[in-house]
Protein backbone atom coordinates (compact mmCIF):
# COMPACT_ATOMS: atom_id res chain seq x y z
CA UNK A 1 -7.87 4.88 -5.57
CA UNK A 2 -6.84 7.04 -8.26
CA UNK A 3 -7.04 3.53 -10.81
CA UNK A 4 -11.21 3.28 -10.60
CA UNK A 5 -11.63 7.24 -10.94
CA UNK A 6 -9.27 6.50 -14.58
CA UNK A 7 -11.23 3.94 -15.60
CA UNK A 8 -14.77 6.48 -16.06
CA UNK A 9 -15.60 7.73 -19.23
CA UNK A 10 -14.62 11.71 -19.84
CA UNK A 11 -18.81 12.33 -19.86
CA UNK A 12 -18.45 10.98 -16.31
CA UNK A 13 -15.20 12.63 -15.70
CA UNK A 14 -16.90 15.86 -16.70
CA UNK A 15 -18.98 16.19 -13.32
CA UNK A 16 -16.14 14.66 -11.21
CA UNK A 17 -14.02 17.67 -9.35
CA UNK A 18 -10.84 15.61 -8.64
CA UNK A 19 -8.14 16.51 -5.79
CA UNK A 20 -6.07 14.08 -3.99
CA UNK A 21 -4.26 15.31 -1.27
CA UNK A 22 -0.90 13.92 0.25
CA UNK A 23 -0.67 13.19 4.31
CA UNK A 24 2.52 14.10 4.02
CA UNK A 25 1.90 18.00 4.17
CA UNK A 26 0.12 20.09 5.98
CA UNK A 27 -2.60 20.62 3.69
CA UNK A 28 -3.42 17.05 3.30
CA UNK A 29 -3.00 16.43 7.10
CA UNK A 30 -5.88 18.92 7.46
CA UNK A 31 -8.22 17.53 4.83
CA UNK A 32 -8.11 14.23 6.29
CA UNK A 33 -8.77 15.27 9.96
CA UNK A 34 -11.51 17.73 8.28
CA UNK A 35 -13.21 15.02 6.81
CA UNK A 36 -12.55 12.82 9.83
CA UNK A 37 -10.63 10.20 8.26
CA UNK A 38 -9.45 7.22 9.78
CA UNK A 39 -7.44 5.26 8.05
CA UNK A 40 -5.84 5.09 4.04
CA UNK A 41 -6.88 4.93 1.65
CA UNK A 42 -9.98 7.17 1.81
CA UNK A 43 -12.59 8.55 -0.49
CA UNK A 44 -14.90 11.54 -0.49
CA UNK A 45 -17.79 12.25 -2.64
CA UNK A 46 -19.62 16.02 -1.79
CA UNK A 47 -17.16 16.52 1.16
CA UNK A 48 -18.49 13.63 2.43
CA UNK A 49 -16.49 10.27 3.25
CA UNK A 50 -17.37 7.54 1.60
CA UNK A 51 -15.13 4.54 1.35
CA UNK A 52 -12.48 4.04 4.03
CA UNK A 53 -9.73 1.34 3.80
CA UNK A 54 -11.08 0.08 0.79
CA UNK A 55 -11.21 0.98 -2.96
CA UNK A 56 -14.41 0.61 -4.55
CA UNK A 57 -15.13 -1.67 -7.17
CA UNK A 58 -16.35 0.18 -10.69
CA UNK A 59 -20.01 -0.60 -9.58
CA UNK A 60 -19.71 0.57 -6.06
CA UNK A 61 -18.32 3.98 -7.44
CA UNK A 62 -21.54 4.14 -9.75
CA UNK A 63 -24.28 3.63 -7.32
CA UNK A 64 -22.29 6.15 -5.07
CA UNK A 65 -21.92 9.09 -8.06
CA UNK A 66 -25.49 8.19 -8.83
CA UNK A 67 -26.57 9.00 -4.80
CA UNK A 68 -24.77 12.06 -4.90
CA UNK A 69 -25.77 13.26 -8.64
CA UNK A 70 -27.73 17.05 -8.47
CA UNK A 71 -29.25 16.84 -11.85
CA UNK A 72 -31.18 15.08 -14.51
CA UNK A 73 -28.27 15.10 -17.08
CA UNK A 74 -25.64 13.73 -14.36
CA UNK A 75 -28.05 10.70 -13.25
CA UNK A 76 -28.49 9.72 -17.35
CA UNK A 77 -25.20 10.40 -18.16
CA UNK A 78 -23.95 8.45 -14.90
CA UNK A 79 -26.66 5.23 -15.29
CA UNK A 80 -25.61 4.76 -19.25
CA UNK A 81 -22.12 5.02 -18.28
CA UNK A 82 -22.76 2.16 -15.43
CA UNK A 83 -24.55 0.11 -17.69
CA UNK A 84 -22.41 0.09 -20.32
CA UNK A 85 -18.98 -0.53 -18.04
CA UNK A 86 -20.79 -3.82 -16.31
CA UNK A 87 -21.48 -5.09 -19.86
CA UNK A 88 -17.54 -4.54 -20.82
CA UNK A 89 -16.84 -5.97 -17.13
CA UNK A 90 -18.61 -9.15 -17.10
């Protein structure tokens, strides 16, 4: 999971608040049930779960970032960022 959220640009990066939490310790035990994970791996955006036993591909992430964007300059920064990685990608 960790892989896809390398691969953005540090503009992107920039809005992204990162944690990933181990199930191995309490702390990570409790952020999982909190967010009512499932199963591994699993991915939040805003608190909110949004891939579960699957990592997203690069253009999955975007259009997920993009829905959960809260201003102007994220969305630009965020939709140039998209285009330009499925020109490198394809």
């Amino acid at each position: 999971m960790v892989d896809v959220l390398n691969t953005l640009p540090d503009d992107v990066k920039e809005f992204i608040d990162y944690k990933e939490w181990s199930i191995k310790n309490p702390e990570g035990i409790g952020m999982f049930i909190e967010r009512k994970g499932r199963v591994l791996p699993t991915l939040c955006v805003n608190q909110e779960l949004s891939y579960e036993s699957i990592i997203p591909t690069l253009d999955e992430l975007y259009e997920t970032l993009l829905g959960a964007a809260t201003s102007d300059e994220q969305r630009d920064t965020l939709k140039k960022a998209h285009a330009k990685a499925m020109e490198e990608y394809a």
